[in-house]
PDB file of N, CA and C in Angstrom:
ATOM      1  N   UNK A   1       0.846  -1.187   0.000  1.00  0.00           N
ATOM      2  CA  UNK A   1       0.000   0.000   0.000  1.00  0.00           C
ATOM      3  C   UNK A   1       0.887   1.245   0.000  1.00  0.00           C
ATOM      4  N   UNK A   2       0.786   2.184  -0.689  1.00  0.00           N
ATOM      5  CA  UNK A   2       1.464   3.025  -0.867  1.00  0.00           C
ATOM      6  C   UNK A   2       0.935   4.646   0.102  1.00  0.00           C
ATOM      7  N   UNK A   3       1.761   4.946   0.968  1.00  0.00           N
ATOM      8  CA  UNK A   3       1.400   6.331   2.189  1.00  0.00           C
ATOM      9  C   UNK A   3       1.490   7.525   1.477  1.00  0.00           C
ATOM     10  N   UNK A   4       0.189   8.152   1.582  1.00  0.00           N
ATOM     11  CA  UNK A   4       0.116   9.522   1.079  1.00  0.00           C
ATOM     12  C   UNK A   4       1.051  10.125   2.814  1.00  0.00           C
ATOM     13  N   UNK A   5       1.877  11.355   2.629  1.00  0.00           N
ATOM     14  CA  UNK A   5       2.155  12.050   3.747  1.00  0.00           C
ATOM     15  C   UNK A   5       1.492  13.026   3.624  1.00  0.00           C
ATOM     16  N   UNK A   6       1.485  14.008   4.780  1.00  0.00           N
ATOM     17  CA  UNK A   6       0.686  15.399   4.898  1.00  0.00           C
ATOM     18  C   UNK A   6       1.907  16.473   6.243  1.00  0.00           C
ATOM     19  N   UNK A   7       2.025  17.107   5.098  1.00  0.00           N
ATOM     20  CA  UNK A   7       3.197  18.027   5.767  1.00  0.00           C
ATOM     21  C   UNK A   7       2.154  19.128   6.410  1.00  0.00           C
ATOM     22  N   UNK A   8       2.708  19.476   8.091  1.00  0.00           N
ATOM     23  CA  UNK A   8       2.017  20.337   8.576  1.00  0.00           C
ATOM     24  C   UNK A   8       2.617  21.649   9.206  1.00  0.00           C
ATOM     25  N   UNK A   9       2.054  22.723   9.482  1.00  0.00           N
ATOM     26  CA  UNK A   9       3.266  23.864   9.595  1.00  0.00           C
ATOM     27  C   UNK A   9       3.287  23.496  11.213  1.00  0.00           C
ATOM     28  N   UNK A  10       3.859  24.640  12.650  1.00  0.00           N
ATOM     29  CA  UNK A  10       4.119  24.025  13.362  1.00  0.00           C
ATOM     30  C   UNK A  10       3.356  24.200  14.590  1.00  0.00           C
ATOM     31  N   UNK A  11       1.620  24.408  13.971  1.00  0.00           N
ATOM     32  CA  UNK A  11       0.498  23.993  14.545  1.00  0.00           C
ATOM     33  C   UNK A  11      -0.490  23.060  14.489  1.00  0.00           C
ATOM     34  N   UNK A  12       0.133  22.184  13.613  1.00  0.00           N
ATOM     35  CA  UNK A  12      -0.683  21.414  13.211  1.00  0.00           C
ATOM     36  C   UNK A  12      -1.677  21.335  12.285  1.00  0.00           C
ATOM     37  N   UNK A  13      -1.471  22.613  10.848  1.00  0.00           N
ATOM     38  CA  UNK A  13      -2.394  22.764  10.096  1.00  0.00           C
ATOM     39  C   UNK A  13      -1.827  21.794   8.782  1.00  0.00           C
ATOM     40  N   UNK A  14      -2.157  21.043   8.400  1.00  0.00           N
ATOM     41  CA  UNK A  14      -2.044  20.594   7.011  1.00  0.00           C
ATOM     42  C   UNK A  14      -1.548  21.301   5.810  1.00  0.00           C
ATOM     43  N   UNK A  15      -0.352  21.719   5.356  1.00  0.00           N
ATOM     44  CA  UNK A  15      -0.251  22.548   4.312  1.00  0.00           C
ATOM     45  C   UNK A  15       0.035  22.031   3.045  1.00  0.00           C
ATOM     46  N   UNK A  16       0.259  20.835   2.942  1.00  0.00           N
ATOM     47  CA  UNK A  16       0.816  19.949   1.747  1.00  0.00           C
ATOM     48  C   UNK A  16       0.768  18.478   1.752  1.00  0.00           C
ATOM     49  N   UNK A  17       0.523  17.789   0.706  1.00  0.00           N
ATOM     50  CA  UNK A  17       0.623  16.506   0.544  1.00  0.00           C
ATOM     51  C   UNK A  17       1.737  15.961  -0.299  1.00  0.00           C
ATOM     52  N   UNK A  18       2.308  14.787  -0.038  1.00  0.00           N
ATOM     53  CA  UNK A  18       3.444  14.317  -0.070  1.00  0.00           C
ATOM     54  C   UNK A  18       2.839  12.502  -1.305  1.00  0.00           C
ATOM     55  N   UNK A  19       2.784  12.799  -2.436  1.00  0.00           N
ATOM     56  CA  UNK A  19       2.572  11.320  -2.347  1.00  0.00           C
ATOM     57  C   UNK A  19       3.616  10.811  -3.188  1.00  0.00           C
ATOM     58  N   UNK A  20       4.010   9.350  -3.105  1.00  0.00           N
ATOM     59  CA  UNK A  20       5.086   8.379  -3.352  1.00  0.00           C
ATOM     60  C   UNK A  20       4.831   9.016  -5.185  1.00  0.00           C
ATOM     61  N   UNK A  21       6.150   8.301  -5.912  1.00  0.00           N
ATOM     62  CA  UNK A  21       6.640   8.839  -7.361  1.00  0.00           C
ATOM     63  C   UNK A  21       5.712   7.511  -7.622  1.00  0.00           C
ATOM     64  N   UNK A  22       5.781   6.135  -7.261  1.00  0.00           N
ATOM     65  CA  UNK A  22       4.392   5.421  -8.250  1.00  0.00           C
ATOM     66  C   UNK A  22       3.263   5.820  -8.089  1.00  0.00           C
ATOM     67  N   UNK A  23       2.710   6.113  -7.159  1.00  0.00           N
ATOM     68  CA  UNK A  23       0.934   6.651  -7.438  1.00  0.00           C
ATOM     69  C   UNK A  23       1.188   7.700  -8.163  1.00  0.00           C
ATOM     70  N   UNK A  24       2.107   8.926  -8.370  1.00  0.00           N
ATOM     71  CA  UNK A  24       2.168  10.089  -9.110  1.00  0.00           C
ATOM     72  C   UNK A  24       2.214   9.275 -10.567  1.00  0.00           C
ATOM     73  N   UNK A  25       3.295   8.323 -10.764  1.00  0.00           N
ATOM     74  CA  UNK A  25       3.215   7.818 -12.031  1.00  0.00           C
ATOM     75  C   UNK A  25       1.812   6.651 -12.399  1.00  0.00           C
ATOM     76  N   UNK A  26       1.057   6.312 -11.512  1.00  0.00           N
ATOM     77  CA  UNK A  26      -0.524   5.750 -11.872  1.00  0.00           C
ATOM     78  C   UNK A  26      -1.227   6.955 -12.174  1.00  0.00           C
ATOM     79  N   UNK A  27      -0.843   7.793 -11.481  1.00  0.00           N
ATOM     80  CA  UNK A  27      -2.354   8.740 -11.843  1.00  0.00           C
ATOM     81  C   UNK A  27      -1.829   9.557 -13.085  1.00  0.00           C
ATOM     82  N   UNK A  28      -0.451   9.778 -13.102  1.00  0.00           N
ATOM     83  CA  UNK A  28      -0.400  10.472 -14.821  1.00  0.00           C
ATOM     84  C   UNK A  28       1.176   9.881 -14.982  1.00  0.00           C
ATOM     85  N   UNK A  29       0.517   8.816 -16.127  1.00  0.00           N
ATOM     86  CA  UNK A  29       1.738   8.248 -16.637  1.00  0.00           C
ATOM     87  C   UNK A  29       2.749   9.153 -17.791  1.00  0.00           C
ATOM     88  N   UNK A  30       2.365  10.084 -17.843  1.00  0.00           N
ATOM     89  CA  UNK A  30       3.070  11.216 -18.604  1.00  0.00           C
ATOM     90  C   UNK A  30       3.779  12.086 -17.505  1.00  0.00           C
ATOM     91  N   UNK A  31       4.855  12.915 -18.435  1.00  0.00           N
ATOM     92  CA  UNK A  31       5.460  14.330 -17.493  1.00  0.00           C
ATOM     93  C   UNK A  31       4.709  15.607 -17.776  1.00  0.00           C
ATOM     94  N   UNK A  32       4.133  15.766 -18.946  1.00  0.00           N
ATOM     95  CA  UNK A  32       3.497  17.020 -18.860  1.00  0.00           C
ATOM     96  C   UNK A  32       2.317  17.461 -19.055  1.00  0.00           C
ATOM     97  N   UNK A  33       1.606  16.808 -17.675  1.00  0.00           N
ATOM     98  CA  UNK A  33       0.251  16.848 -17.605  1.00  0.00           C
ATOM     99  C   UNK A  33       0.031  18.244 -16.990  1.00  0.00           C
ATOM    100  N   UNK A  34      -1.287  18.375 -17.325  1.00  0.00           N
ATOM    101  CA  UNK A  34      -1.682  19.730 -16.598  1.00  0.00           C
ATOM    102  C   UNK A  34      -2.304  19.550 -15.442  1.00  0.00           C
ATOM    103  N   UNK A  35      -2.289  20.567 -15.051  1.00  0.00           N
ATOM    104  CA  UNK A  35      -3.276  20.926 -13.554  1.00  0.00           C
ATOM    105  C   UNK A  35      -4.755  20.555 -13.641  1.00  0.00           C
ATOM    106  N   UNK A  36      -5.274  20.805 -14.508  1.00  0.00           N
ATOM    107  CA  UNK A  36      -6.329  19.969 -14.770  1.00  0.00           C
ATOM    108  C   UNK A  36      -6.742  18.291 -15.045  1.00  0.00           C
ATOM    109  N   UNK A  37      -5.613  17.970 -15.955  1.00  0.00           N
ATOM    110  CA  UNK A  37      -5.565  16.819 -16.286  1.00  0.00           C
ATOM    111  C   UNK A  37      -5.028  16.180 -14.360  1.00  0.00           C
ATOM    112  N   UNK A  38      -4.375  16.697 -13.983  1.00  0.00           N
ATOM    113  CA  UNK A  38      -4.002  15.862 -12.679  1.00  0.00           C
ATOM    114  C   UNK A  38      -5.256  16.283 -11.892  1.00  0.00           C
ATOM    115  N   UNK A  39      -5.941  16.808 -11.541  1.00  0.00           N
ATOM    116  CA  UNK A  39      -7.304  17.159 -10.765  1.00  0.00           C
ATOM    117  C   UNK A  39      -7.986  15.947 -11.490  1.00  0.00           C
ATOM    118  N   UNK A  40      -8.527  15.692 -12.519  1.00  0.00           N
ATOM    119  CA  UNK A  40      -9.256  14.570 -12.723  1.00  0.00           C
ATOM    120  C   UNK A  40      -9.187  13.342 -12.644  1.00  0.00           C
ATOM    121  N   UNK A  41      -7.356  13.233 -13.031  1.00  0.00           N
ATOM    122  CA  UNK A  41      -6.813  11.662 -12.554  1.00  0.00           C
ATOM    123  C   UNK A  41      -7.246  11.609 -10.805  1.00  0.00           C
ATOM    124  N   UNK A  42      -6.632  12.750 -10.483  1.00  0.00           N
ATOM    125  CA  UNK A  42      -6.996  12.469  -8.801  1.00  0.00           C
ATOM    126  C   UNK A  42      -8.558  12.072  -8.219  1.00  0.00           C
ATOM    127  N   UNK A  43      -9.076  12.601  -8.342  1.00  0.00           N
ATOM    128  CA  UNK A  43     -10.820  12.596  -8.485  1.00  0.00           C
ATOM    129  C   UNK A  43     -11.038  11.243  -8.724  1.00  0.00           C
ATOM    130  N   UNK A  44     -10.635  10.101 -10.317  1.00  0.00           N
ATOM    131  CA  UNK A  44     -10.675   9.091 -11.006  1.00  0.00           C
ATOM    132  C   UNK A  44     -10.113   8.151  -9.915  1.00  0.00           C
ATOM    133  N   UNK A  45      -9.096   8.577  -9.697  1.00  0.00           N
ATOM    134  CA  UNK A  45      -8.570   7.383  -8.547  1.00  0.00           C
ATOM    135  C   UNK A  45      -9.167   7.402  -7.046  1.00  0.00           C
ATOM    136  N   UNK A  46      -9.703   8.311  -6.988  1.00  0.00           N
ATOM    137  CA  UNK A  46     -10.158   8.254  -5.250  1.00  0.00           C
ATOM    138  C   UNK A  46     -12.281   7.669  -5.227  1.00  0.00           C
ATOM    139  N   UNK A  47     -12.492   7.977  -6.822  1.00  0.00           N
ATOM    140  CA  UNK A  47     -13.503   7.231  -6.959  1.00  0.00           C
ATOM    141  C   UNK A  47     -13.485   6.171  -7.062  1.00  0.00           C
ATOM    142  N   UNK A  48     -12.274   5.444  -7.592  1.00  0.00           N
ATOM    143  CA  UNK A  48     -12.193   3.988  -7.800  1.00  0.00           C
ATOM    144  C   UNK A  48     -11.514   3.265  -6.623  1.00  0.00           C
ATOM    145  N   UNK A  49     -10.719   4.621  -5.586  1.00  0.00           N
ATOM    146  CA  UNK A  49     -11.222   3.781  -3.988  1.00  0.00           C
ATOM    147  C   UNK A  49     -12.157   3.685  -3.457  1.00  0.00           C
ATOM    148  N   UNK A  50     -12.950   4.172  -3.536  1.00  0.00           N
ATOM    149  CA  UNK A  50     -14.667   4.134  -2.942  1.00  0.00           C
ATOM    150  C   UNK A  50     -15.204   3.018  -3.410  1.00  0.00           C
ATOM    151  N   UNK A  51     -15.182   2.695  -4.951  1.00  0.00           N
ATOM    152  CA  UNK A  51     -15.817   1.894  -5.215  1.00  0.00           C
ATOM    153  C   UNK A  51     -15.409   0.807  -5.147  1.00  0.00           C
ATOM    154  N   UNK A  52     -13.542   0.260  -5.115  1.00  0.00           N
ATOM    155  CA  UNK A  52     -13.472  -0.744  -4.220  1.00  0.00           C
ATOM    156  C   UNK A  52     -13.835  -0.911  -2.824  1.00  0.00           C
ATOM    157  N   UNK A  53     -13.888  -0.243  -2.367  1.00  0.00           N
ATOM    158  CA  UNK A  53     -14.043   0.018  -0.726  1.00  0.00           C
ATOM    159  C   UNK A  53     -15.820  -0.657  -0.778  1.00  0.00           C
ATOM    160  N   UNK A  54     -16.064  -0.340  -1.402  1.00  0.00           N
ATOM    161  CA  UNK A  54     -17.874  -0.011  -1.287  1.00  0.00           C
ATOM    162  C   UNK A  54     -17.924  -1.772  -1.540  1.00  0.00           C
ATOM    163  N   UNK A  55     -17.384  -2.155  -2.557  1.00  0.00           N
ATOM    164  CA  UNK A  55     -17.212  -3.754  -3.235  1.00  0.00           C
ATOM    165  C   UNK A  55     -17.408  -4.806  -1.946  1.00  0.00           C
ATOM    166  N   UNK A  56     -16.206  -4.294  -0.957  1.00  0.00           N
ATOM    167  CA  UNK A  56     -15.848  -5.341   0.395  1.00  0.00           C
ATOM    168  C   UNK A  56     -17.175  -5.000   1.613  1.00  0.00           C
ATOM    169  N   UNK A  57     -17.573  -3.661   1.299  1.00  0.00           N
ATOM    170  CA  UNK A  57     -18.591  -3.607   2.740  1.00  0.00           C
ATOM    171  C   UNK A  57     -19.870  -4.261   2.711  1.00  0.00           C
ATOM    172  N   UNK A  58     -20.166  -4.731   3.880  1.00  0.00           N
ATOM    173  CA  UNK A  58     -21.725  -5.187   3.688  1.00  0.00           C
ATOM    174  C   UNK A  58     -22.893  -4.297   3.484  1.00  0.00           C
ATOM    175  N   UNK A  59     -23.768  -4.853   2.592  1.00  0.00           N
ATOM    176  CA  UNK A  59     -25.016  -3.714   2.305  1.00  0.00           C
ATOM    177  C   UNK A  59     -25.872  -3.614   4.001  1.00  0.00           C
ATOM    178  N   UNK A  60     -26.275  -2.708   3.564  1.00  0.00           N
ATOM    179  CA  UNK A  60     -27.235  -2.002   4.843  1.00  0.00           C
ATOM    180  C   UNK A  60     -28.356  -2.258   4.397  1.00  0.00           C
ATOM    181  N   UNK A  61     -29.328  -2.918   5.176  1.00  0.00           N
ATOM    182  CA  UNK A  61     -30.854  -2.798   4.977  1.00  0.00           C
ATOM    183  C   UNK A  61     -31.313  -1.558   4.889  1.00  0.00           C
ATOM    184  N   UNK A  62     -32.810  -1.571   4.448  1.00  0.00           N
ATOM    185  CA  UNK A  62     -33.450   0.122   4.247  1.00  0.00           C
ATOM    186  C   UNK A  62     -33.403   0.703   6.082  1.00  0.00           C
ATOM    187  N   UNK A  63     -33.410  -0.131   6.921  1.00  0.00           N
ATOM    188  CA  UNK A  63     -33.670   0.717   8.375  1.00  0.00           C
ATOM    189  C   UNK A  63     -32.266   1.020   8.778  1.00  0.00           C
ATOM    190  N   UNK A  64     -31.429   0.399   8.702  1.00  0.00           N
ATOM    191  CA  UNK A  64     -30.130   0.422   9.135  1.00  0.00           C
ATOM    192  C   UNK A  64     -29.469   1.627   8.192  1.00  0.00           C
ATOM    193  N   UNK A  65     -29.525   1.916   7.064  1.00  0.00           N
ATOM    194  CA  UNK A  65     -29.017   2.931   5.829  1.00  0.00           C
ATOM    195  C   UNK A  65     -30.530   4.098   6.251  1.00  0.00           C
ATOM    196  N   UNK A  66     -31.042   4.006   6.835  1.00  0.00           N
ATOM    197  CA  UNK A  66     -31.895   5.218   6.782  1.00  0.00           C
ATOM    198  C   UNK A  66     -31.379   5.518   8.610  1.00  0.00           C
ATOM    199  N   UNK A  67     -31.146   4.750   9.254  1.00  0.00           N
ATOM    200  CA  UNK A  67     -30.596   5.113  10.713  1.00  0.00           C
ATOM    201  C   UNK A  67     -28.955   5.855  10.433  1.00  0.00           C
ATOM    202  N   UNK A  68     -28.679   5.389   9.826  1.00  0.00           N
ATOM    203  CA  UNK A  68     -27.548   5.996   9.441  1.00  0.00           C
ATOM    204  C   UNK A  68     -27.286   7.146   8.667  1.00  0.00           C
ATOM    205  N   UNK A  69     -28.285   7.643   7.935  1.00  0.00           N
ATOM    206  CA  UNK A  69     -28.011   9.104   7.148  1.00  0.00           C
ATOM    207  C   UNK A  69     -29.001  10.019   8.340  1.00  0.00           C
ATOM    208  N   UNK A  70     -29.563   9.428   9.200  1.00  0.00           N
ATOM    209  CA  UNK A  70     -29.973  10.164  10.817  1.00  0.00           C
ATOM    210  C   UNK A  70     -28.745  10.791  11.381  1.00  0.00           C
ATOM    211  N   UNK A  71     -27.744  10.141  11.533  1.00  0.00           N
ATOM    212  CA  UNK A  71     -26.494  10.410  12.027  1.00  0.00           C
ATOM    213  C   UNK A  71     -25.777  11.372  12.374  1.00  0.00           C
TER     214      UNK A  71
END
């Protein structure tokens, strides 16, 4: 599994993300992608963690998925 980092200043605010040179090279197997083009790969890949993610969880009945958007 590959660790996104998150660089923080020296309060603890989040100012930057750090991720490994292979996920940079999955999400744009090119060097001169744009800022746009990398916003959508990013987007593309964090949907297609969800939707593995979503793959492994168990479904919720209608009371249990309606207790839960109560939440």
């Amino acid at each position: 599994m590959l660790e996104v980092e998150f660089l923080t200043d020296k309060s603890g605010q989040a100012k930057a993300v750090v991720i490994p040179i292979a996920l940079w090279k999955q999400l744009l197997p090119y060097d001169d992608a744009t800022l746009e083009e990398l916003s959508e790969a990013m987007e593309d890949y964090c949907l297609n963690k969800a939707m593995d993610e979503a793959r492994t969880s168990r479904l919720l009945s209608r009371e249990e998925a309606l207790a839960f958007l109560k939440e």
